[in-house]
PDB file of N, CA and C in Angstrom:
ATOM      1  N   UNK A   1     -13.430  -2.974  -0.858  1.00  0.00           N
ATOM      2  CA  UNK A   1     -12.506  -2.367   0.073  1.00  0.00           C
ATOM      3  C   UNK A   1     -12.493  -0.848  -0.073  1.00  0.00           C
ATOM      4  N   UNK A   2     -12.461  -0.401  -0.928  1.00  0.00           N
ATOM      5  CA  UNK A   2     -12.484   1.032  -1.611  1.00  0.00           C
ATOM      6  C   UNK A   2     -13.812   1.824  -1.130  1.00  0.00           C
ATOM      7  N   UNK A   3     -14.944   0.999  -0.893  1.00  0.00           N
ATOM      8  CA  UNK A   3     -16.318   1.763  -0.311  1.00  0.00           C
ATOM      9  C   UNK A   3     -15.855   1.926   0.993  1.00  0.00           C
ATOM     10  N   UNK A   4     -15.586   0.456   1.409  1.00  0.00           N
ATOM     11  CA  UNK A   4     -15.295   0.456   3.133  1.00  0.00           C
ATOM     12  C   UNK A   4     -14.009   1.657   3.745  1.00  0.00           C
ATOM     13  N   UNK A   5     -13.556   1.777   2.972  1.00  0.00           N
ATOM     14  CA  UNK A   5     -12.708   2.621   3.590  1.00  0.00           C
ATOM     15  C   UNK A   5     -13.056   3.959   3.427  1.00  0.00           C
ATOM     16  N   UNK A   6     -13.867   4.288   2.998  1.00  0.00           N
ATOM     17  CA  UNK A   6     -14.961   5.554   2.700  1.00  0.00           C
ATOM     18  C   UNK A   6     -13.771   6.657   1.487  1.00  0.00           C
ATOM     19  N   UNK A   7     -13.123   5.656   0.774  1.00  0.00           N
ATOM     20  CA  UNK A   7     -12.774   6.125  -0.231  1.00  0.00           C
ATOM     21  C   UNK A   7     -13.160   6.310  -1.501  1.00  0.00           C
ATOM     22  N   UNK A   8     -13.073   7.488  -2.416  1.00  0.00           N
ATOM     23  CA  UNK A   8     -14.152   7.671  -3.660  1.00  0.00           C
ATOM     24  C   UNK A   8     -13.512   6.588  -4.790  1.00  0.00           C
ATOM     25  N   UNK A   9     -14.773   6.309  -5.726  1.00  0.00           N
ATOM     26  CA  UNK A   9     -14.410   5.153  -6.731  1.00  0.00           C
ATOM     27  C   UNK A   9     -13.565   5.443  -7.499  1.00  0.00           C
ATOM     28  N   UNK A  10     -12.670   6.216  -7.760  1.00  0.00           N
ATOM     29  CA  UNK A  10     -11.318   6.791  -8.646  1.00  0.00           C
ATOM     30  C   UNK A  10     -10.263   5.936  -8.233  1.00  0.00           C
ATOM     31  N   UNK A  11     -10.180   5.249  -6.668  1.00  0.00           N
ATOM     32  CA  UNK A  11      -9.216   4.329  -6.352  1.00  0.00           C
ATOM     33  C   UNK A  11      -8.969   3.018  -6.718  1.00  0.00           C
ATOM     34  N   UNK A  12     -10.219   2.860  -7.576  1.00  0.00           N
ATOM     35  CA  UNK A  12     -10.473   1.482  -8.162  1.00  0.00           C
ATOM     36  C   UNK A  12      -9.644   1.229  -8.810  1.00  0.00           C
ATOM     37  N   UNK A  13      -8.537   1.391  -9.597  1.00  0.00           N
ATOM     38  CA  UNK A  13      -7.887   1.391 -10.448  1.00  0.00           C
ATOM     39  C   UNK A  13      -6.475   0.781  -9.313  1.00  0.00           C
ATOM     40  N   UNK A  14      -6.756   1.554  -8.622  1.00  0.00           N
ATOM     41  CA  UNK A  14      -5.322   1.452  -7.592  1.00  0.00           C
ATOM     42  C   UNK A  14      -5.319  -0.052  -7.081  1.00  0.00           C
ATOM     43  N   UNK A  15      -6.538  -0.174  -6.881  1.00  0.00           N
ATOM     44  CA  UNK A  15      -6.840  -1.277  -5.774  1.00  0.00           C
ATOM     45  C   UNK A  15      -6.673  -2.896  -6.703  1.00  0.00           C
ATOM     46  N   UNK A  16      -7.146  -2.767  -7.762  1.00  0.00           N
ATOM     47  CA  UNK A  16      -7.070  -3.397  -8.987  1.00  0.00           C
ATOM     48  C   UNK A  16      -5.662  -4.084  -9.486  1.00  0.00           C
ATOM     49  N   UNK A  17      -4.769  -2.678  -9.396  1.00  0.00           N
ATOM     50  CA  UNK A  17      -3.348  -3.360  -9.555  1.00  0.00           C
ATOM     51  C   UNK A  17      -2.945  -3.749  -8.737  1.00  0.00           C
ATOM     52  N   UNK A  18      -2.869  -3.564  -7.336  1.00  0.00           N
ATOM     53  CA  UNK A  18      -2.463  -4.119  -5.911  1.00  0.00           C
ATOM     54  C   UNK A  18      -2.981  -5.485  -5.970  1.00  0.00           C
ATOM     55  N   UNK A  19      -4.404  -5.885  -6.451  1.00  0.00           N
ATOM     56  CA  UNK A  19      -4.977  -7.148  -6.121  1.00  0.00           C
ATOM     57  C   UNK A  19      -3.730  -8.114  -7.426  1.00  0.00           C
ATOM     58  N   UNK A  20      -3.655  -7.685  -8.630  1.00  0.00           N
ATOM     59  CA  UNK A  20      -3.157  -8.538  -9.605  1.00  0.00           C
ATOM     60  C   UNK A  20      -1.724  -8.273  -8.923  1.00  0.00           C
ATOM     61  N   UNK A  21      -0.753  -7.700  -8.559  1.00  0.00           N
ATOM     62  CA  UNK A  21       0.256  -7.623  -8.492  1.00  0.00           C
ATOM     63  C   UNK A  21       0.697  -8.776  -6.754  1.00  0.00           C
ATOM     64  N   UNK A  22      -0.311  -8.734  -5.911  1.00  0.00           N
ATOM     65  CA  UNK A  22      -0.471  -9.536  -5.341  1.00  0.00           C
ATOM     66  C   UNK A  22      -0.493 -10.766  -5.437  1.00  0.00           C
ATOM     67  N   UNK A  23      -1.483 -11.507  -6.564  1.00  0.00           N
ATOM     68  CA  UNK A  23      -1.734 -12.457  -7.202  1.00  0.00           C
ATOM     69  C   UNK A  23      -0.414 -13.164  -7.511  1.00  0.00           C
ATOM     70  N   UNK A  24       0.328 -12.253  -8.279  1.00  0.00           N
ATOM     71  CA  UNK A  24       1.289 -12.484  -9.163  1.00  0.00           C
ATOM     72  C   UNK A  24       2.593 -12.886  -8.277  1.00  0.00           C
ATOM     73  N   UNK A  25       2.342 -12.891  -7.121  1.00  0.00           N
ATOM     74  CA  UNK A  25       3.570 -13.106  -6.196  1.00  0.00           C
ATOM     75  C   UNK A  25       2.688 -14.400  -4.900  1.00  0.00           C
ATOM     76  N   UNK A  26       1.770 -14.403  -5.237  1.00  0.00           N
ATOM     77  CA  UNK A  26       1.303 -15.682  -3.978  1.00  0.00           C
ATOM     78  C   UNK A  26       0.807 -16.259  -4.491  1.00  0.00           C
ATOM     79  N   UNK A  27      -0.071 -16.452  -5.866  1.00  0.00           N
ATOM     80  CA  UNK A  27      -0.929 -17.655  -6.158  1.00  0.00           C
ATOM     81  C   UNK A  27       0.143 -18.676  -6.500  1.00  0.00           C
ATOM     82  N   UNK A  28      -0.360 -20.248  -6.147  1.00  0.00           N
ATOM     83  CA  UNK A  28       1.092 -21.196  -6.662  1.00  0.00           C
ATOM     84  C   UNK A  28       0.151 -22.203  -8.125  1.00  0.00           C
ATOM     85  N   UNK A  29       1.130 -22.231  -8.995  1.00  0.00           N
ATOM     86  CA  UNK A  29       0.948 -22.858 -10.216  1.00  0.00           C
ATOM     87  C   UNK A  29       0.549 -24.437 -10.036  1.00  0.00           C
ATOM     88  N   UNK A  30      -0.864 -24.588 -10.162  1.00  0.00           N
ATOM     89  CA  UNK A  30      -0.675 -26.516  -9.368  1.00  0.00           C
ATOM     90  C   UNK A  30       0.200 -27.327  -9.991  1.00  0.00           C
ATOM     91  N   UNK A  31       0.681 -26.779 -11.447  1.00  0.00           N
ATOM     92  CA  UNK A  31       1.379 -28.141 -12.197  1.00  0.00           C
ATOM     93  C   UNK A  31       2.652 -27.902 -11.607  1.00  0.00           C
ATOM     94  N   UNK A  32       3.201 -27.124 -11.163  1.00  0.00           N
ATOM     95  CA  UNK A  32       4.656 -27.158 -10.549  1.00  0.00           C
ATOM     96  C   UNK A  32       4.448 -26.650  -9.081  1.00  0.00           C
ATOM     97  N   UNK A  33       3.759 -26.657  -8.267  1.00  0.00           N
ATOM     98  CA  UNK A  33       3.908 -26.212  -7.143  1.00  0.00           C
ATOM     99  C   UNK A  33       4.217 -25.163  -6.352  1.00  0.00           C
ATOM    100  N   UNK A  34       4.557 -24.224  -7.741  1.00  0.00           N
ATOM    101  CA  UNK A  34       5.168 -22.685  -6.991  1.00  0.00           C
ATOM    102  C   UNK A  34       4.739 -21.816  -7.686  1.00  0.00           C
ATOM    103  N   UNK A  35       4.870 -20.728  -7.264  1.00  0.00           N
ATOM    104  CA  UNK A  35       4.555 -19.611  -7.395  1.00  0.00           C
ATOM    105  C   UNK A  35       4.702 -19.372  -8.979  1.00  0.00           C
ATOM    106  N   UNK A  36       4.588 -18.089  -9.721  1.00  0.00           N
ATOM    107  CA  UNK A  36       4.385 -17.929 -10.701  1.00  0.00           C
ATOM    108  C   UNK A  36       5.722 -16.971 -10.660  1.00  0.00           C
ATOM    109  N   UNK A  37       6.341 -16.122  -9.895  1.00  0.00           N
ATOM    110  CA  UNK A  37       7.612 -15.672  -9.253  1.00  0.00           C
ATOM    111  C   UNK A  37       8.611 -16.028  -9.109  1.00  0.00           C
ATOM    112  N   UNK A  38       8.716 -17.687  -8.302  1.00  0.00           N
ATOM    113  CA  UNK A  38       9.241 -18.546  -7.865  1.00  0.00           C
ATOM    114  C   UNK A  38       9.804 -19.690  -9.396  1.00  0.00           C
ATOM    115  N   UNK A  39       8.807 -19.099 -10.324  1.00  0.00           N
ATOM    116  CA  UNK A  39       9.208 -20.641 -11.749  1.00  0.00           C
ATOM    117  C   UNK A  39      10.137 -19.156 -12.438  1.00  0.00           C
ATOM    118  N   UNK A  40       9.612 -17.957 -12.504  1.00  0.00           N
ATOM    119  CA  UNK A  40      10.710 -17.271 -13.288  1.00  0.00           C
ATOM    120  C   UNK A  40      11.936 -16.462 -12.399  1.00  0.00           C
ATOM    121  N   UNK A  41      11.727 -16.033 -10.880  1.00  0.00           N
ATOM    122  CA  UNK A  41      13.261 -16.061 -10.647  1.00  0.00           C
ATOM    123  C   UNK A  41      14.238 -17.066 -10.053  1.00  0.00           C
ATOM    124  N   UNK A  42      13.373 -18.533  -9.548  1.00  0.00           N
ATOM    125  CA  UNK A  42      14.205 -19.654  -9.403  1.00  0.00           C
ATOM    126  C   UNK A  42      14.229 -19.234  -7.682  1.00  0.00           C
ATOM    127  N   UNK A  43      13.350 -18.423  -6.837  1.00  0.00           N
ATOM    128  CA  UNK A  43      13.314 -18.492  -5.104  1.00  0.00           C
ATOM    129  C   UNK A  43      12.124 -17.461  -4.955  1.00  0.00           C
ATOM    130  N   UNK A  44      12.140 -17.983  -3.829  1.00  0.00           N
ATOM    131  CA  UNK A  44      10.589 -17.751  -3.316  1.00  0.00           C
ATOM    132  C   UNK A  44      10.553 -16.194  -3.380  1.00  0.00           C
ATOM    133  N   UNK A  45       9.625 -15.771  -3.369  1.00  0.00           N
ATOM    134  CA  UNK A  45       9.053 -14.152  -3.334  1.00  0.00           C
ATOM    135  C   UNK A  45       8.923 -13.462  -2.076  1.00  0.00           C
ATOM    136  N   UNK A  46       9.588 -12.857  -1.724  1.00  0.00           N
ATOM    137  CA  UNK A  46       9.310 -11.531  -0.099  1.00  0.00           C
ATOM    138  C   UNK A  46       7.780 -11.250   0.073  1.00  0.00           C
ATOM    139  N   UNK A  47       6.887 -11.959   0.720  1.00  0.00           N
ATOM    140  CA  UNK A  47       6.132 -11.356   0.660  1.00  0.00           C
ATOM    141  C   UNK A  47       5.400 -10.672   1.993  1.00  0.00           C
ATOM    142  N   UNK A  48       6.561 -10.265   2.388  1.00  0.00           N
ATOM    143  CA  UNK A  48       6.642 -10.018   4.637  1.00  0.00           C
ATOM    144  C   UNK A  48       5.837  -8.536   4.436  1.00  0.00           C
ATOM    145  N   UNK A  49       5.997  -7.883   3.236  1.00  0.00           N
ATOM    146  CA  UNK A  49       5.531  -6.449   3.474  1.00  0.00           C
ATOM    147  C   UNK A  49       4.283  -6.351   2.571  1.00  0.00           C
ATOM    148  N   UNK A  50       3.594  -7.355   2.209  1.00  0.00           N
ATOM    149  CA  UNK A  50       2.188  -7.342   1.899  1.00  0.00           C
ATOM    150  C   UNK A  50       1.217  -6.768   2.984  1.00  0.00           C
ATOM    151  N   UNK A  51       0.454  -5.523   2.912  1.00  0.00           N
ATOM    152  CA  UNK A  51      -0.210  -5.259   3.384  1.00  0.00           C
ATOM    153  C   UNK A  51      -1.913  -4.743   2.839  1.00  0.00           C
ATOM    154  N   UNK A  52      -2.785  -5.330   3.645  1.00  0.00           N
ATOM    155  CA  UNK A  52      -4.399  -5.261   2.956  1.00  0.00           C
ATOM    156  C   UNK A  52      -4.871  -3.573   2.532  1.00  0.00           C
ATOM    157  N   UNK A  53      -5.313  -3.331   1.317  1.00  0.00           N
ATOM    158  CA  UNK A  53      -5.914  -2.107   0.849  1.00  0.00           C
ATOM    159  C   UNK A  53      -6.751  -1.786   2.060  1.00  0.00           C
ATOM    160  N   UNK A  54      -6.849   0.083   2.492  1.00  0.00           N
ATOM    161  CA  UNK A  54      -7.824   0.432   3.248  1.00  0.00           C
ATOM    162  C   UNK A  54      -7.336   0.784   4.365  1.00  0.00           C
ATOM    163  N   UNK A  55      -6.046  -0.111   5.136  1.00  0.00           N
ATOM    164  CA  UNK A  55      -5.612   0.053   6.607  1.00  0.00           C
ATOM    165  C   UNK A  55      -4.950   1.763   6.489  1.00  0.00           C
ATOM    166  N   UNK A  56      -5.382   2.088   7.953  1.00  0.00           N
ATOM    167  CA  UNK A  56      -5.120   3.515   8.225  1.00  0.00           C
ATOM    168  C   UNK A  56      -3.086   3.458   8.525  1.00  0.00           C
ATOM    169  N   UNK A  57      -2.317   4.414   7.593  1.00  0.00           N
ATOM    170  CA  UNK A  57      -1.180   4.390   8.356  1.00  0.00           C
ATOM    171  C   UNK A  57      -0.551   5.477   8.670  1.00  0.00           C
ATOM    172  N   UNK A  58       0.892   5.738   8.728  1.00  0.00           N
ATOM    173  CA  UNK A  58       1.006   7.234   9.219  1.00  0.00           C
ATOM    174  C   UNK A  58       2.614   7.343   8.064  1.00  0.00           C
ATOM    175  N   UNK A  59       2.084   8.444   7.326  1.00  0.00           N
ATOM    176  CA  UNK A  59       3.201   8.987   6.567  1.00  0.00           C
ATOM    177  C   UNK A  59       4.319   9.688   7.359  1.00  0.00           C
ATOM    178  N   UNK A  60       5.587   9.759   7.265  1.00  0.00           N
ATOM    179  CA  UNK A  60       6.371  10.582   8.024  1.00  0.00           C
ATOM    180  C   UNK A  60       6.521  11.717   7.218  1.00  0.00           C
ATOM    181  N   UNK A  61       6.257  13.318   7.567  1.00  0.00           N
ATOM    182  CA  UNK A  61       5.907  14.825   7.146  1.00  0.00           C
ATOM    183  C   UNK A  61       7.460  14.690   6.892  1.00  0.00           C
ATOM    184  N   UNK A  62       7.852  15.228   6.051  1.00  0.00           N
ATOM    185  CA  UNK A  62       9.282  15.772   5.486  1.00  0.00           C
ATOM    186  C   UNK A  62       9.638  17.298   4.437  1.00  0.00           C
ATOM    187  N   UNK A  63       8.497  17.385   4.974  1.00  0.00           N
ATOM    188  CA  UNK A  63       8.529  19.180   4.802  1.00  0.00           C
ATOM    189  C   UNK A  63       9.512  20.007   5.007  1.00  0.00           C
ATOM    190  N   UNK A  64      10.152  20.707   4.281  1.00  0.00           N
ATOM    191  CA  UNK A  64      11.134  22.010   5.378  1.00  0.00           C
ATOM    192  C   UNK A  64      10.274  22.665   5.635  1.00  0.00           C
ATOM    193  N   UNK A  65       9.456  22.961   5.330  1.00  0.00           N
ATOM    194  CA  UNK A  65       8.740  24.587   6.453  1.00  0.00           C
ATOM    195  C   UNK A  65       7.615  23.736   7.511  1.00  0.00           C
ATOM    196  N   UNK A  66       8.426  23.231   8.104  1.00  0.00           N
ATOM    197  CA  UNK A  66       7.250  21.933   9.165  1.00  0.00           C
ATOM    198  C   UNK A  66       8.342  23.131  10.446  1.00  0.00           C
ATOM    199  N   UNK A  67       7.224  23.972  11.382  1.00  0.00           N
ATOM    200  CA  UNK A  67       7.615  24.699  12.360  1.00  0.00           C
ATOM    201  C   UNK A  67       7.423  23.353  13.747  1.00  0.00           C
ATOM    202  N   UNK A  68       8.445  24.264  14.726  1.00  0.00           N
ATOM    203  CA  UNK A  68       8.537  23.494  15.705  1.00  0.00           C
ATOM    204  C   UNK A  68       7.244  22.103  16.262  1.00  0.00           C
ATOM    205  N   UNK A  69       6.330  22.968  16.192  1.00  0.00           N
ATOM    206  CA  UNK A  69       4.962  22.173  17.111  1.00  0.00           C
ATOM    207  C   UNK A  69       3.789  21.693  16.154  1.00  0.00           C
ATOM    208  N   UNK A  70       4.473  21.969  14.641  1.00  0.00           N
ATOM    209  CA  UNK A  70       3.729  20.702  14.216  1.00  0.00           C
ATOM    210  C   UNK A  70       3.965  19.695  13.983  1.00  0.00           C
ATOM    211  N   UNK A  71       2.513  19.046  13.298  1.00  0.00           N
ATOM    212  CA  UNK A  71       2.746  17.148  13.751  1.00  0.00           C
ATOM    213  C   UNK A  71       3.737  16.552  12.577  1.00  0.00           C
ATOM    214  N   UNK A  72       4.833  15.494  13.396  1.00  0.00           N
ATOM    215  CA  UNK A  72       5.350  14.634  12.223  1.00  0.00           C
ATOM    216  C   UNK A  72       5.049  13.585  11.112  1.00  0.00           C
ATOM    217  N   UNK A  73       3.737  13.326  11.554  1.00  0.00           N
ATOM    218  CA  UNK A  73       3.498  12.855  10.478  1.00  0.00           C
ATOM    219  C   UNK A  73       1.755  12.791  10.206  1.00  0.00           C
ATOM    220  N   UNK A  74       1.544  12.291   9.122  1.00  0.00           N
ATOM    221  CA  UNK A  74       0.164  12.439   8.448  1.00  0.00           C
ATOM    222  C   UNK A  74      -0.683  11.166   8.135  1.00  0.00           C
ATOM    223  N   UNK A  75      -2.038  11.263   8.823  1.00  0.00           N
ATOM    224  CA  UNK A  75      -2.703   9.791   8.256  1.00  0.00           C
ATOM    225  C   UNK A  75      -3.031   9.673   7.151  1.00  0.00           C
ATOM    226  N   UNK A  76      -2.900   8.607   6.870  1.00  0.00           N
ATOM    227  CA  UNK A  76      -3.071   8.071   5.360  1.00  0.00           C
ATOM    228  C   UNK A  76      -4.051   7.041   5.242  1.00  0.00           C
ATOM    229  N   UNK A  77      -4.463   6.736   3.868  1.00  0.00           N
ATOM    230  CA  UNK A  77      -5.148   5.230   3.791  1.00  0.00           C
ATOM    231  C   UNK A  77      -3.965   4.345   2.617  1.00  0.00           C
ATOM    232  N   UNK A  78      -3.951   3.205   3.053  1.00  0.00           N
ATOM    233  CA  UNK A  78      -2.732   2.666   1.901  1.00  0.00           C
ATOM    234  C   UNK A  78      -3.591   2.235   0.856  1.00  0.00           C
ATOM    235  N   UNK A  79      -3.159   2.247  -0.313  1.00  0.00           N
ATOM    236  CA  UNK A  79      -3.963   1.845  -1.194  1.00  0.00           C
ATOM    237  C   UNK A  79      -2.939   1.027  -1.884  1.00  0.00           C
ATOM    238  N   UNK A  80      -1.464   1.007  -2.413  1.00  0.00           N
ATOM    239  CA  UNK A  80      -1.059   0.181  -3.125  1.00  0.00           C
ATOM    240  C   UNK A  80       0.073   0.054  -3.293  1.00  0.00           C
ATOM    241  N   UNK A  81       1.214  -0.869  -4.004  1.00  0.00           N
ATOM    242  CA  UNK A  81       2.586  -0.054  -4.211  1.00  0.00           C
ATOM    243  C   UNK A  81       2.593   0.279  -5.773  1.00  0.00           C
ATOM    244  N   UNK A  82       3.635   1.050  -5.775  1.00  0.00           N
ATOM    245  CA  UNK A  82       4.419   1.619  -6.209  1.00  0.00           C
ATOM    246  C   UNK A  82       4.666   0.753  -7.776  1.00  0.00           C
ATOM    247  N   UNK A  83       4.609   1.111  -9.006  1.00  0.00           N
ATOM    248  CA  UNK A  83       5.172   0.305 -10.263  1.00  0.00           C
ATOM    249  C   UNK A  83       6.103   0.995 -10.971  1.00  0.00           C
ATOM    250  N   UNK A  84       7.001   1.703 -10.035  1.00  0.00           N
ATOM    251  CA  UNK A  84       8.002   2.383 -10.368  1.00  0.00           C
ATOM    252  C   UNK A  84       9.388   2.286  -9.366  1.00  0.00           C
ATOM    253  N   UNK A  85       8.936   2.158  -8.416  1.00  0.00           N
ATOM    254  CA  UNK A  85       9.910   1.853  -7.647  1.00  0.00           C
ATOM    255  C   UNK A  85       9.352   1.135  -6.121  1.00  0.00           C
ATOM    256  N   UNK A  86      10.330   1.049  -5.292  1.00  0.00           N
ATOM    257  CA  UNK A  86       9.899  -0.226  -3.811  1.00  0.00           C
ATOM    258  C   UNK A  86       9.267   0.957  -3.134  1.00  0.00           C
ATOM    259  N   UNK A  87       8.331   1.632  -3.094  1.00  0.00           N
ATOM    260  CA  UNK A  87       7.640   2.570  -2.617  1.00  0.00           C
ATOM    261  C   UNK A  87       6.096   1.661  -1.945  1.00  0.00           C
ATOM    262  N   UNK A  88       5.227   2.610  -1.149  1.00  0.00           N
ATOM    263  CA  UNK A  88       3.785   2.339  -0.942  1.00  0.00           C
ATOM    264  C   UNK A  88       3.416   3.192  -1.768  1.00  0.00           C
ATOM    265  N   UNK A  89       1.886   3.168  -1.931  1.00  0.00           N
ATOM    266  CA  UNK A  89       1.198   4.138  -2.541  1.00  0.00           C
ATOM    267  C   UNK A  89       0.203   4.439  -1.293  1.00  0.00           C
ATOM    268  N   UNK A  90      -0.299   5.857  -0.860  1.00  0.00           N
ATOM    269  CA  UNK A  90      -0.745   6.644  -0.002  1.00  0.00           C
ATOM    270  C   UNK A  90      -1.705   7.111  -0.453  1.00  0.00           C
ATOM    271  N   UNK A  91      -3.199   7.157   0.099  1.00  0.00           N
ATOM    272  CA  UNK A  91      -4.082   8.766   0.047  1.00  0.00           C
ATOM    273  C   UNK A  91      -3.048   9.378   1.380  1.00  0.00           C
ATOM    274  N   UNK A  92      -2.804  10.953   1.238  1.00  0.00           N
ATOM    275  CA  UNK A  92      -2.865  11.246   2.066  1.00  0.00           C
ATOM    276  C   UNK A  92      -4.100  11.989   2.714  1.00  0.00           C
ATOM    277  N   UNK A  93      -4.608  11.867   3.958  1.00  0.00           N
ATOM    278  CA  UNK A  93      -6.002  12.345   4.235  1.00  0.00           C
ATOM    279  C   UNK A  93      -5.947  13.736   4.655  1.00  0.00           C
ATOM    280  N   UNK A  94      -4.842  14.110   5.288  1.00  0.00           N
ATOM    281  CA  UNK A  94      -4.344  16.083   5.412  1.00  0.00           C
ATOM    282  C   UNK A  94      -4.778  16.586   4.246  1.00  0.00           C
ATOM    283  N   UNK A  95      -3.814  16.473   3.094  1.00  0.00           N
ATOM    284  CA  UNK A  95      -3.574  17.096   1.904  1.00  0.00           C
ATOM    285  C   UNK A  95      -4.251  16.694   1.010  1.00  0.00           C
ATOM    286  N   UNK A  96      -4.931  15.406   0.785  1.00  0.00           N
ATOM    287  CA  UNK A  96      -5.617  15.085  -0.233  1.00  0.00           C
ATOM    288  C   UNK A  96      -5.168  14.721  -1.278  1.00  0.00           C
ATOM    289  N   UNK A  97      -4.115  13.865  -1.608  1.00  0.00           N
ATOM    290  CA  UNK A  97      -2.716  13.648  -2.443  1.00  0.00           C
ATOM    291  C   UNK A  97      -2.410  12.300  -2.595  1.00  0.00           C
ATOM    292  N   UNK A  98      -2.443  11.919  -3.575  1.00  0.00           N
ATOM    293  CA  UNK A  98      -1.145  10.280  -3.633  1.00  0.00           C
ATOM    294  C   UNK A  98      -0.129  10.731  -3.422  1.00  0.00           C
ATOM    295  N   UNK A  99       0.419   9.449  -2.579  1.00  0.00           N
ATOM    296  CA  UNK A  99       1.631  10.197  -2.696  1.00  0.00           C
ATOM    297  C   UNK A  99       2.752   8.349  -2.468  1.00  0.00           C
ATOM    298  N   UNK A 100       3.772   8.855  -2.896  1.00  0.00           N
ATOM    299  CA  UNK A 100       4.176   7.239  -3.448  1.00  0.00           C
ATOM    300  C   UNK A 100       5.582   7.414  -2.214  1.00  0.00           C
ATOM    301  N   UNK A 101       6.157   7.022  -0.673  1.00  0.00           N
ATOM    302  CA  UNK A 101       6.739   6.829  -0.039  1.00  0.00           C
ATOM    303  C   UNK A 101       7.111   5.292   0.249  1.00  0.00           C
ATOM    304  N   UNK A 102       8.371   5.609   1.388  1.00  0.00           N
ATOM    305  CA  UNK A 102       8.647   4.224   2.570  1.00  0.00           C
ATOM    306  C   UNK A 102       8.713   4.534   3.533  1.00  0.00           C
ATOM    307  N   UNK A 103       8.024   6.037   3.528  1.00  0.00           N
ATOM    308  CA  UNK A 103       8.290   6.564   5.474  1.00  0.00           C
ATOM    309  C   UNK A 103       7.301   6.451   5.986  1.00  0.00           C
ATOM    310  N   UNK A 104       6.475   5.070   6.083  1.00  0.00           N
ATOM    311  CA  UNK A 104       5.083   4.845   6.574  1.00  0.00           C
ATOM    312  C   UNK A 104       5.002   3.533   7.522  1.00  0.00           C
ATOM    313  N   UNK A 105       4.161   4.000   8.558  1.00  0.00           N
ATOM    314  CA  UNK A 105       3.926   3.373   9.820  1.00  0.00           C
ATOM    315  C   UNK A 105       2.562   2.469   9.596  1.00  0.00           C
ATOM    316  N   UNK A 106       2.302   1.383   9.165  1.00  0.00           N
ATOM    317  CA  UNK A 106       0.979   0.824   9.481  1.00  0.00           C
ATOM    318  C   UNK A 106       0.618   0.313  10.636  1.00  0.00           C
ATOM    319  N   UNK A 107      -1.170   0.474  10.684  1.00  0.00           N
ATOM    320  CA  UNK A 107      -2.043   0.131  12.350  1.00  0.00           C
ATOM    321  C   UNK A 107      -2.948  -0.682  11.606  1.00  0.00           C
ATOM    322  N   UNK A 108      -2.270  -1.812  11.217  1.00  0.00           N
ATOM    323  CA  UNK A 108      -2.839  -3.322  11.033  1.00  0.00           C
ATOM    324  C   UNK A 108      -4.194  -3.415  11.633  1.00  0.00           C
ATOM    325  N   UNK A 109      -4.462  -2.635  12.981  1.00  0.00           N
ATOM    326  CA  UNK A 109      -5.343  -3.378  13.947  1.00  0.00           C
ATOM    327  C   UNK A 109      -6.422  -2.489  13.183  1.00  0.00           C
ATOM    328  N   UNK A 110      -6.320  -1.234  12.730  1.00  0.00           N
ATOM    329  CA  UNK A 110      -7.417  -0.391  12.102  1.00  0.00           C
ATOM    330  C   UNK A 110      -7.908  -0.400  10.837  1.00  0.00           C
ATOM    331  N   UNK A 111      -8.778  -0.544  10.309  1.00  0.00           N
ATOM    332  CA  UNK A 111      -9.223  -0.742   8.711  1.00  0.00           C
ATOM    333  C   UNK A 111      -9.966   0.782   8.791  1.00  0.00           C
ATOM    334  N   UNK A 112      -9.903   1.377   7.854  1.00  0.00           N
ATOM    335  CA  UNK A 112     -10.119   3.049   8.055  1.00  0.00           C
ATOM    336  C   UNK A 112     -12.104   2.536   7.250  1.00  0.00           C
ATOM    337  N   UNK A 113     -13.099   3.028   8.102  1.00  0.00           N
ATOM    338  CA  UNK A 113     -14.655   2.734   7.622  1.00  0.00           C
ATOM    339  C   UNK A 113     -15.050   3.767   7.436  1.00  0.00           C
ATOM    340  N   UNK A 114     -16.307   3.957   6.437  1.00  0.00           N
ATOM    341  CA  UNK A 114     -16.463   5.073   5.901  1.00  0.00           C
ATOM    342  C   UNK A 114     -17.588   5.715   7.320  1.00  0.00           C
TER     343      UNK A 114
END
């Protein structure tokens, strides 16, 4: 996913914890039937805001020195969440930056190709 999105191999790491942290909330345990989430908090896991490494989305700019006629917000590639708080994790592609938000718009329909 990390080639395809014509992102450099430094994201590997990112993409890595997203895949296990994923895991860790959808794979189901065959000897009990549920989740691995689901046996230690006793109900099912949120998993409505899972979204695939790579998709192009749009950060919302929250700059103060953002002048009248520039743009509100910035494309990104998502790469992961957050292990600090309910955040995404962001390239941003303007600035060139991680950057760890919730003011982000995903375009499901786009997978960003190198």
């Amino acid at each position: 996913m990390v080639v395809e999105a014509g992102l450099s191999l430094s994201f590997w790491a990112e993409v890595v914890n997203t895949t296990c942290y994923t895991q860790n909330q959808s794979i189901i345990v065959k000897r009990h039937g549920k989740t691995a989430y689901e046996l230690l908090k006793g109900r099912k896991p949120n998993i409505s805001y899972f979204h695939m490494c790579g998709y192009v989305c749009y950060i919302l700019d929250q700059r103060d020195q953002r002048s009248k006629f520039d743009a509100k917000v910035d494309e990104g590639v998502f790469l992961g969440y957050s292990s600090i708080s309910k955040a995404f994790s962001i390239f941003n592609l303007s600035m060139q930056i991680n950057e760890e938000t919730v003011h982000v718009t995903f375009d499901e329909d786009s997978f960003r190709s190198s």
